[in-house]
Structure formats: C-alpha cells, structure tokens
Protein backbone atom coordinates (compact mmCIF):
# COMPACT_ATOMS: atom_id res chain seq x y z
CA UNK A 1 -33.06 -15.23 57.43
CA UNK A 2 -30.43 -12.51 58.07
CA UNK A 3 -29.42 -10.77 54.81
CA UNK A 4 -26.03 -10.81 52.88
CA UNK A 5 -25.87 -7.42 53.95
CA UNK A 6 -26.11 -7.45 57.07
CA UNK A 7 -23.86 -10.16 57.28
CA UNK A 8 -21.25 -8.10 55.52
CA UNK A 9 -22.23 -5.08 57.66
CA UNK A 10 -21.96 -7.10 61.50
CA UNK A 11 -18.49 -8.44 59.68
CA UNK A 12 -17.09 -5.27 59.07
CA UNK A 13 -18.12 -3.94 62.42
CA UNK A 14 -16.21 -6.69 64.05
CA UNK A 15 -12.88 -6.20 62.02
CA UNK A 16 -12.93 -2.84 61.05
CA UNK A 17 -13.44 0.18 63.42
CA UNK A 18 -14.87 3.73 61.34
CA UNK A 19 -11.49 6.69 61.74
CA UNK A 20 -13.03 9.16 60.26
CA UNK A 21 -14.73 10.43 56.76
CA UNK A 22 -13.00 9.98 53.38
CA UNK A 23 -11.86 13.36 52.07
CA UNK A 24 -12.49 12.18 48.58
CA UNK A 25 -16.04 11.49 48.39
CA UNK A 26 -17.01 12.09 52.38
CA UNK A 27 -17.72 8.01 53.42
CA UNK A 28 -16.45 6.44 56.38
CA UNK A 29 -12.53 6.02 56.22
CA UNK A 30 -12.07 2.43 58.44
CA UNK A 31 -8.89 0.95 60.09
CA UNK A 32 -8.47 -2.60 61.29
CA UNK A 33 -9.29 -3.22 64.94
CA UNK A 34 -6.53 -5.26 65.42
CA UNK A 35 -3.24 -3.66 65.42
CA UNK A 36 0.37 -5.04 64.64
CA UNK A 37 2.29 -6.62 67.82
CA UNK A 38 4.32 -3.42 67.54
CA UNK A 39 0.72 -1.35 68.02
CA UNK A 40 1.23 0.13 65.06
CA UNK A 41 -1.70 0.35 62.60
CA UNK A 42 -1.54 -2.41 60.06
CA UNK A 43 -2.54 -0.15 56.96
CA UNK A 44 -3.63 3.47 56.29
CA UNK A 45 -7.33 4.07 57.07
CA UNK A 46 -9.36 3.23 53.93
CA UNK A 47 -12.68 4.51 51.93
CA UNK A 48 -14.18 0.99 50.39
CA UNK A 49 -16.27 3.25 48.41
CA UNK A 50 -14.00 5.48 46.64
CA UNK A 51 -10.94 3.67 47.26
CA UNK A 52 -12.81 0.32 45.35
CA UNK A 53 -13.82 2.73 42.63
CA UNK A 54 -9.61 4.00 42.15
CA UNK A 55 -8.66 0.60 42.20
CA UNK A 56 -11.35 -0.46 39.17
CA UNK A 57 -9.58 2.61 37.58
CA UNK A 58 -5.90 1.87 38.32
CA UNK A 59 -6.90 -1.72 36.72
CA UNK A 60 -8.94 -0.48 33.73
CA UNK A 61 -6.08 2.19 33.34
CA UNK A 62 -3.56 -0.92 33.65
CA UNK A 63 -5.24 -3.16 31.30
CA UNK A 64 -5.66 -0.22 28.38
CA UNK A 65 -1.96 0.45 28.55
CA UNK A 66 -1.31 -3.72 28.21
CA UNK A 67 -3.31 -3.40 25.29
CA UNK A 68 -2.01 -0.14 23.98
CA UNK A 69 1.94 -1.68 23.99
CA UNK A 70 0.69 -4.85 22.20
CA UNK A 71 -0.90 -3.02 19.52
CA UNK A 72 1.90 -0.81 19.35
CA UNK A 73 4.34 -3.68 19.21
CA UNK A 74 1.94 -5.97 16.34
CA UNK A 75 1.84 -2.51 14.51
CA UNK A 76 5.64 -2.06 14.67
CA UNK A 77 6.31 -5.91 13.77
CA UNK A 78 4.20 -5.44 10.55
CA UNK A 79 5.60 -2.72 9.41
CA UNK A 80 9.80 -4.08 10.29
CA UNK A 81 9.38 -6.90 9.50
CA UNK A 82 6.65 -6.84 6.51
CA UNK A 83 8.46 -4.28 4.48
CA UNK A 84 10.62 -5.24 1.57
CA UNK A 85 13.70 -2.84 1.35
CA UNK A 86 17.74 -3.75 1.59
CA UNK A 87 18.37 -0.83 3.43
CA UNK A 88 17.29 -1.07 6.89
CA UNK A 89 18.53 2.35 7.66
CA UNK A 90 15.83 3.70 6.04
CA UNK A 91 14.04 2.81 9.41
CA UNK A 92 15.15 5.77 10.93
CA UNK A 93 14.20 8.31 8.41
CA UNK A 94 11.65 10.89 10.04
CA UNK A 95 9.90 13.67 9.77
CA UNK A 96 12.20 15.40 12.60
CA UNK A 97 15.61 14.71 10.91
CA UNK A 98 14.49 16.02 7.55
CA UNK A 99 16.32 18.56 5.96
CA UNK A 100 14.70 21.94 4.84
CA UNK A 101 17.52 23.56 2.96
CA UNK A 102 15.03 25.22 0.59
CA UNK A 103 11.84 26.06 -0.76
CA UNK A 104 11.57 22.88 -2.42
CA UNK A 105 12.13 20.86 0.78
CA UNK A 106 10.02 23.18 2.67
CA UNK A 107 6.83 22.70 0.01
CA UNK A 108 7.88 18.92 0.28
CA UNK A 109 7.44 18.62 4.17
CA UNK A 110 4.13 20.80 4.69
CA UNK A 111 2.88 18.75 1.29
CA UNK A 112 3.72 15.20 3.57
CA UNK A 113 2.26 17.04 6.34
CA UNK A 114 -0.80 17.51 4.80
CA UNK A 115 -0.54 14.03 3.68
CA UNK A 116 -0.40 12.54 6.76
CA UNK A 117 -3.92 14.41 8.10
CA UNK A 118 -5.55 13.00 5.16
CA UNK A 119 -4.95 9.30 5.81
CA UNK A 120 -5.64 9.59 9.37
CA UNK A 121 -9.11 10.95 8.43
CA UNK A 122 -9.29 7.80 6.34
CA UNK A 123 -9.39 9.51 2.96
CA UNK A 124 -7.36 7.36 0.09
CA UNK A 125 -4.91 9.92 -1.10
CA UNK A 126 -2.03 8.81 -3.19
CA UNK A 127 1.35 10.94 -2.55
CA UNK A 128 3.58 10.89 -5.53
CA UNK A 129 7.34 11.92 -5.18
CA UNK A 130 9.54 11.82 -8.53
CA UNK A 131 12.74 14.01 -9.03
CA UNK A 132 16.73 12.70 -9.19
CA UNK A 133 18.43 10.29 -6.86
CA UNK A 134 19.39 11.92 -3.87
CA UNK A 135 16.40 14.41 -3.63
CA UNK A 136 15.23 12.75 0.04
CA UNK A 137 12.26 11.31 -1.66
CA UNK A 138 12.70 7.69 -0.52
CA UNK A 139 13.63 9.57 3.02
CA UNK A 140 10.58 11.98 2.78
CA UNK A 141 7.95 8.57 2.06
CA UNK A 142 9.38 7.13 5.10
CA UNK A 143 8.96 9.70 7.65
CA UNK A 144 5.74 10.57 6.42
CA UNK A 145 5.02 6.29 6.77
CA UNK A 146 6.09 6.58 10.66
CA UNK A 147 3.97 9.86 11.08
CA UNK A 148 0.73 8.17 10.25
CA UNK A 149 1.51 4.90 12.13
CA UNK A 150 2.61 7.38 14.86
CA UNK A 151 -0.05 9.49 15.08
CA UNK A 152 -2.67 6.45 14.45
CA UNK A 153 -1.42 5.37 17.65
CA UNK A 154 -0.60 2.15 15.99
CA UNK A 155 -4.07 1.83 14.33
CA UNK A 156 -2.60 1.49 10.83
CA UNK A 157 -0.85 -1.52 9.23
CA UNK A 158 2.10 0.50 7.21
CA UNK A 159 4.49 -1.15 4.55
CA UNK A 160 6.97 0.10 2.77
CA UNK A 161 7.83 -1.61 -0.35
CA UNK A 162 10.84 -1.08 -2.87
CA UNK A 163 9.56 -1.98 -5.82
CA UNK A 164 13.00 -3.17 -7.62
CA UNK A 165 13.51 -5.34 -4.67
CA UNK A 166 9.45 -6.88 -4.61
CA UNK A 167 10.39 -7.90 -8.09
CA UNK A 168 13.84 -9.96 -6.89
CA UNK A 169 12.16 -11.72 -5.01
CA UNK A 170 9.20 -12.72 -6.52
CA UNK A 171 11.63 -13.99 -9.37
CA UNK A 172 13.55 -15.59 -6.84
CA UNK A 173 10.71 -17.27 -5.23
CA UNK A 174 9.53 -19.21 -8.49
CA UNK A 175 12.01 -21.69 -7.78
CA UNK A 176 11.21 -22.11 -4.43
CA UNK A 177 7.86 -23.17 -3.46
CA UNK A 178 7.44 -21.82 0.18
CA UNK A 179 8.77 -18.99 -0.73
CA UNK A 180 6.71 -18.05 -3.36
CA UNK A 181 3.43 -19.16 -1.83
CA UNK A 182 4.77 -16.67 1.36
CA UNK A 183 5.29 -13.68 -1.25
CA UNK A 184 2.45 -14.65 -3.74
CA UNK A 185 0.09 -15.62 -0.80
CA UNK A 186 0.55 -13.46 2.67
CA UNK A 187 2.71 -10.84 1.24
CA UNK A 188 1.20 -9.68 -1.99
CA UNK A 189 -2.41 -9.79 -0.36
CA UNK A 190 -1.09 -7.74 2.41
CA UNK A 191 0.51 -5.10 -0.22
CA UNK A 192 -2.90 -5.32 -1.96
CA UNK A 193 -5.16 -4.59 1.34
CA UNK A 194 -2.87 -2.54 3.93
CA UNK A 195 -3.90 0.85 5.16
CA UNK A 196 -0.68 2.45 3.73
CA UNK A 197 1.57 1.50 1.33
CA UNK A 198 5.12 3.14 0.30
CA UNK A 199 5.89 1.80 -3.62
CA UNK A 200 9.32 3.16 -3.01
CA UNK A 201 11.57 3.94 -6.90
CA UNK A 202 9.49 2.40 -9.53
CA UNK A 203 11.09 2.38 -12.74
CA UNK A 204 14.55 1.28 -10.82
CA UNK A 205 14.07 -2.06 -12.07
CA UNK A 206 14.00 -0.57 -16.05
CA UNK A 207 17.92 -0.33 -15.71
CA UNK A 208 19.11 2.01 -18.22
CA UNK A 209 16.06 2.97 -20.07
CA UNK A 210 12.38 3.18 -19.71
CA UNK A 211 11.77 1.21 -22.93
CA UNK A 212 13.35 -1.96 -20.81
CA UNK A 213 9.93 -2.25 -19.68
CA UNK A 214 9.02 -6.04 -19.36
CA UNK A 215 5.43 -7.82 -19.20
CA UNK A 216 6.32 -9.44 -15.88
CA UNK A 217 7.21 -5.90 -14.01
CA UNK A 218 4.17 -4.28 -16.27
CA UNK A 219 2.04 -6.83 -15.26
CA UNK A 220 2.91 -6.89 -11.38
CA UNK A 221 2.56 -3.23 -11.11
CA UNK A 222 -0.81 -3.18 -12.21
CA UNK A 223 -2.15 -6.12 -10.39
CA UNK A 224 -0.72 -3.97 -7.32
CA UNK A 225 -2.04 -1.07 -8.17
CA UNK A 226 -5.55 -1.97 -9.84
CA UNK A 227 -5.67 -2.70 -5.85
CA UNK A 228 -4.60 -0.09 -4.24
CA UNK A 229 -6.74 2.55 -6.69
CA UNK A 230 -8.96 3.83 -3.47
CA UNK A 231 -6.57 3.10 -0.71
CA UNK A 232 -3.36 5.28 0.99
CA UNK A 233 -0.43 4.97 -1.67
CA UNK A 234 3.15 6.87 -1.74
CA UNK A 235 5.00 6.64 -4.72
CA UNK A 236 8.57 7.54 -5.56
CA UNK A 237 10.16 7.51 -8.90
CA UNK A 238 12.82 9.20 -10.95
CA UNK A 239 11.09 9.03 -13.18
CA UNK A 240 8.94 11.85 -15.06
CA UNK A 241 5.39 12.00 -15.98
CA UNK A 242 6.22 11.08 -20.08
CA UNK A 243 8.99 8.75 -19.13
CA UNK A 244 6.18 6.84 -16.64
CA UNK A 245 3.84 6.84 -19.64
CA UNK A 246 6.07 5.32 -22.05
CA UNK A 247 7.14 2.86 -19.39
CA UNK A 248 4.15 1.58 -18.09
CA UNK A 249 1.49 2.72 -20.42
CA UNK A 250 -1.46 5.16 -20.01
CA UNK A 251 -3.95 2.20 -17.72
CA UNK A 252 -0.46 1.84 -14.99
CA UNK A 253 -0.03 6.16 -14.72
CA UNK A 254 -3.87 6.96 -14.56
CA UNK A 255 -3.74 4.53 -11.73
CA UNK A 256 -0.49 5.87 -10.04
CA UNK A 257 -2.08 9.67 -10.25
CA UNK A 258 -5.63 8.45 -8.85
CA UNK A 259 -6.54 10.77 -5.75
CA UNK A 260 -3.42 12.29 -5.76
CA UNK A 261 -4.51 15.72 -6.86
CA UNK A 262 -2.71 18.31 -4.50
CA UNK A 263 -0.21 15.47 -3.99
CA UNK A 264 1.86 14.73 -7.16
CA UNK A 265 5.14 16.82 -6.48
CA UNK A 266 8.69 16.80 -8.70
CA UNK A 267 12.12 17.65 -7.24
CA UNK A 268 13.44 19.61 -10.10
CA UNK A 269 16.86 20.65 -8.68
CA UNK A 270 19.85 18.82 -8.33
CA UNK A 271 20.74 15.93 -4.76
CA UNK A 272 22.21 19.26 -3.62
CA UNK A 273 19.03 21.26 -4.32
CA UNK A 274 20.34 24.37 -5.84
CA UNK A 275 18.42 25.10 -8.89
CA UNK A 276 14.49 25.62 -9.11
CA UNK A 277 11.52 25.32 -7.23
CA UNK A 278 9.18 22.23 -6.55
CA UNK A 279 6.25 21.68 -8.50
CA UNK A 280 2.71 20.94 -8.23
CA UNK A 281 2.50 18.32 -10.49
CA UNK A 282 4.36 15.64 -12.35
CA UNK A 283 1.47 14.80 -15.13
C-alpha cells in the first residue's frame, strides 16, 4: 500500500514544478505547472517549508495582537467605567502633562515614579498624597493610575475612587435595591480586591471640620481599608497627619500609612506652589 507520502510527493510532482532553492532556509522554491491563459505565472514561486513556518508565525503573531487589544480594551472598560468620580476629565490626567514648577512637584513625580516600579513588581505599597486643594494631588494619583495600567500592558485592574462621591452613592442606593446590591455587591468587592486602587480626597465628605466624622463614613473606610492593608493603595487628602487621627481614629491612619514608608508625601506650599519644600512624611 503506497504511503501518504508518497501520495503527497507524486501529487506535488504533478502540479507543482521545483524553480529553484528558497533563499531563506535553502529548500526547493516550486511554481504551479499550469500557468494563467495569459502565460503568466499564477503566484510567486513558494518554499512550503519556510513559507508554512511564516505563515504559523504571521497567525500566532495575529492571534497575540487579537488578544492583546481585548485585554487592553476589558482593562480600559474596568477602569472608565468602574471608577466612581464626577469629573470625567480627570481621565486625561498623566504623567506627561504634569507640571514641574518646583522642587516640590519635581520630588512628587520621581516619588510616583518610583511608585509605579513598585506595583508592577507586585509589591503592595500604599502612596499617600495630602497638602491643599489645588496642589495636583488628585491629578498626580491619576497619572500615576494610567502609568501602571500602561506599563502592565493592561495586566492590572485599576480604579479610581473618590471617596466623598463612594459615600453618595452608597446612601443613595439604600433606597434602591438594585442599586445597592450593584454597589454593596460587584462594586465594593471589586474596591476591596483590585490590583490598584486610587481613594481619591478622604476627609471631603467631613464638610467643615474633621470632628463631623460620622459612624457610617468611619465605618466604610475601614471595612475598605482593613482590605486593602497588603494591596496597591493611593491616597489623597487635605488633610494632615493629626487632623486624619482625630477624624478617623488611630485603627483607620495605621491602616492608611501601612507600606507606605518612602511614600507618604505633603504639599506644604500654596495651589500656586510658592512657599516650601515637599516632605517625606505626613505622620
């Protein structure tokens, strides 16, 4: 019984005539016997042993980028769509259109720098930003959010959370049962179990004072936190270290400053940045 490949072999003979030697990989280049009407060759002479293997690349190749651009687009969904913040615009805050003016903001961007190579080597910093409204700190959590999902090549599931705003609508959401089984349920475990989290202005929501502090926002805070003790966290606040203290009590801060040693910083100068230098720490 004549074997497969010699029936492939007597095939190709028939249809296929040899033009030469592939320049790739040396094999026999072939061209179909058979030309057009025209007499023109019907294709360019062709190596089925290298020219197989391309193809398997060019599809491999193919099929890596199809998966790349979903990932990209599931990571980019989650972290759009996901986030809780009223101001959208925050979306284009990056590293690239951050201004240095100073040696504050200069500290501030190698500090998120330095940040950002820590998460992507998995380790669960915490990056704590407090200083006056206006200082670029919600700005500065943001870019440093789309560096790591950047640079992560999509790997990481992001969110960026203002705080005040988390509270609104969990509030809201008691009265509406769907709601508040979305927040409570998919949202809340997601803040609790993301690879990054922004907890953008905490101690917004005290109003006037930090001795507005309520159980509710004490008691969210906490549950969030408690969390999110050995995981990526950003913080912002204008708050200071005391004022955080007296807010939220000594169990909240210890967990806010948890593995953020070399990252707690505090814009001391004014939104125009004019007076003194950044610090190391906030404690």
């Amino acid at each position: 019984m004549e074997s497969l490949a010699n029936a492939m072999e007597k095939l190709i003979r028939r249809v296929l005539v040899q033009s030469g030697k592939c320049p790739e990989c040396s094999e026999p280049l072939y061209s179909w016997r058979a030309k057009n009407k025209d007499g023109s060759e019907r294709c360019k002479p062709t190596c089925m042993s290298c020219g197989y293997k391309a193809l398997r690349v060019k599809e491999d190749i193919q099929t890596e980028r199809i998966y790349n651009d979903s990932l990209k687009a599931r990571a980019l969904s989650f972290f759009q769509n996901g986030s809780v913040l009223t101001d959208k615009t925050l979306f284009k805050c990056k590293m690239e259109n951050y201004h240095v003016v100073d040696q504050e903001t200069k500290i501030a961007l190698e500090k998120a720098k330095s940040y950002t190579n820590e998460v992507l080597l998995n380790h669960p910093a915490h990056f704590i930003l407090s200083g006056k409204s206006g200082s670029g700190k919600s700005h500065l959590s943001m870019a440093t959010a789309w560096e790591i999902l950047e640079r992560s090549n999509y790997d990481k599931k992001i969110l960026f959370i203002s705080y005040q705003e988390l509270l609104e609508q969990i509030k809201f959401s008691y009265n509406n049962t769907e709601l508040r089984k979305e927040i409570e349920g998919s949202l809340i475990a997601d803040i609790k179990t993301t690879d990054l989290v922004v907890f953008d202005d905490i101690g917004a929501e005290l109003g006037s004072g930090v001795s507005n502090s309520r159980q509710f926002t004490n008691n969210t805070l906490n549950t969030l936190l408690e969390a999110r003790q050995n995981k990526a966290t950003i913080i912002t606040t204008n708050l200071s270290g005391p004022e955080l203290r007296e807010a939220y009590g000594e169990r909240i801060v210890s967990r806010i400053f948890k593995n953020s040693e070399g990252y707690a910083l505090k814009f001391q100068q004014t939104a125009d940045k004019r007076i003194k230098p950044v610090k190391g720490s906030i404690a």
